[in-house]
Protein backbone atom coordinates (compact mmCIF):
# COMPACT_ATOMS: atom_id res chain seq x y z
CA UNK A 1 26.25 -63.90 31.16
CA UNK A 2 28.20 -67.04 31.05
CA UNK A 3 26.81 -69.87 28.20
CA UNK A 4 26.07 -72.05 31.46
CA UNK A 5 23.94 -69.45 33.02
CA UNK A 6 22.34 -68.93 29.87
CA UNK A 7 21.76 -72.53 29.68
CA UNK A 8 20.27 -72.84 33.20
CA UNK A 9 17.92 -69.51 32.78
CA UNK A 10 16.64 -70.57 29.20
CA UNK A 11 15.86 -73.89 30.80
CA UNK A 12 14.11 -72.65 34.09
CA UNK A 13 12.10 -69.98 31.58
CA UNK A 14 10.95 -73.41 29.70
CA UNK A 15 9.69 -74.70 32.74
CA UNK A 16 8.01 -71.47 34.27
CA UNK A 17 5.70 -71.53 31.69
CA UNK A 18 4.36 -75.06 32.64
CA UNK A 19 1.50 -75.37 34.21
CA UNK A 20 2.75 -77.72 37.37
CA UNK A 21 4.15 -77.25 40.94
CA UNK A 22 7.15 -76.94 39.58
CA UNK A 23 6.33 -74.61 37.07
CA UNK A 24 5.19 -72.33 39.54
CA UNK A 25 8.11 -72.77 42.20
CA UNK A 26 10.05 -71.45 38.78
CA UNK A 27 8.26 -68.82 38.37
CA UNK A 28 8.47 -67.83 41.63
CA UNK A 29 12.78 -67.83 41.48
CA UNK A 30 12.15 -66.10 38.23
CA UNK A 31 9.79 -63.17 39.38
CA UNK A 32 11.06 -62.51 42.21
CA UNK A 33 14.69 -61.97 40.68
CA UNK A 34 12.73 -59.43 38.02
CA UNK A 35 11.46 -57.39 40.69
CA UNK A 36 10.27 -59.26 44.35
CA UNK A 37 8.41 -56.03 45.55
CA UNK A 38 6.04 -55.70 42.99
CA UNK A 39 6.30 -60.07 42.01
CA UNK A 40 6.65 -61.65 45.51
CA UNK A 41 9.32 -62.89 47.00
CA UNK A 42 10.68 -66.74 46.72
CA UNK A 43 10.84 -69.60 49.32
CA UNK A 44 14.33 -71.48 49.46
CA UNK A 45 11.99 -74.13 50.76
CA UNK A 46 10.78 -74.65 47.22
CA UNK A 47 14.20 -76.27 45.85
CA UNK A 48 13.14 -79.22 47.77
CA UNK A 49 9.80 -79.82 45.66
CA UNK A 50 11.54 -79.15 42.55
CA UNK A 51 13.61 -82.06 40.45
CA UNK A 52 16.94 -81.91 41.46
CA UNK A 53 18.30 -80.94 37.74
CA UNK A 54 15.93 -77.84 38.02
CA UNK A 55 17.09 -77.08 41.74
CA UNK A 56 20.64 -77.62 40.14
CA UNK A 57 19.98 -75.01 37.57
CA UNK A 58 18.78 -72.46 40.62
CA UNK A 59 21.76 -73.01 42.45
CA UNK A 60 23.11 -72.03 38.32
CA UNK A 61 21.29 -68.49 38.80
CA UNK A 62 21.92 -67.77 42.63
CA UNK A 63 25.66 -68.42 42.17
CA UNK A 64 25.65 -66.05 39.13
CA UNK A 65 23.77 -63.61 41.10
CA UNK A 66 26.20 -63.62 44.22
CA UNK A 67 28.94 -63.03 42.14
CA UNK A 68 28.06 -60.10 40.22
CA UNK A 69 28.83 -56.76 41.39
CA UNK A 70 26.04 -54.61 40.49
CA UNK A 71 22.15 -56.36 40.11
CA UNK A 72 21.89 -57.35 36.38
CA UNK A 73 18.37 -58.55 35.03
CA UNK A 74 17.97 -61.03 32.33
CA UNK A 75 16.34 -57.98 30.47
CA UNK A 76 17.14 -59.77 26.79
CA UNK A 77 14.35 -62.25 27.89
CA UNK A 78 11.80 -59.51 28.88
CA UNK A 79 8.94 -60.99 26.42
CA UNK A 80 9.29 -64.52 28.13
CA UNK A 81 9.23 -62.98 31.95
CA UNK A 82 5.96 -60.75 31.08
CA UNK A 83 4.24 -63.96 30.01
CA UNK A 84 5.25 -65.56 32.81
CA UNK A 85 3.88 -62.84 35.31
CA UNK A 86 0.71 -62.81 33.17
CA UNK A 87 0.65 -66.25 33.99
CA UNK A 88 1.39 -66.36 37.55
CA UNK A 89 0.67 -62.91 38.87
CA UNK A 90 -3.38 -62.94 37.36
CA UNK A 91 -4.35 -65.06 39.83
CA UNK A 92 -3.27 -64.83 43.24
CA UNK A 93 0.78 -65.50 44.42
């Protein structure tokens, strides 16, 4: 993963951790990369009630994503996305 993408992700993690609308529209980008089945999915309606630096650092992840190959999950960061679903996935999507 590219320093910028790293940048963007450890930045969007920060935020999905933050009690807020746009903590939770985070979170929702964030889950539903990890697994959307199990995590719900995520509304591309919800960059437009996020800051434009944090919709900037979505666009980050989704261009990272479309140019992989082969699905890759920020797996290194495990510990921060299983606080975040304990977070956001107690109480309902």
């Amino acid at each position: 993963m590219e320093d910028r993408v790293r940048f963007a992700l450890e930045k969007l993690l920060n935020i999905a951790h933050d009690n807020t609308g746009q903590g939770r529209r985070v979170a929702k980008l964030l889950l539903a990369w990890w697994n959307a089945e199990a995590l719900g999915g995520f509304d591309i309606a919800d960059l437009f009630a996020v800051d434009r630096e944090v919709s900037e650092d979505m666009a980050t992840i989704f261009t990272y994503l479309a140019r992989v190959e082969n699905a890759v999950y920020p797996t290194e960061y495990r510990g921060e996305i299983e606080s975040i679903i304990k977070r956001w996935r107690s109480e309902p999507a």
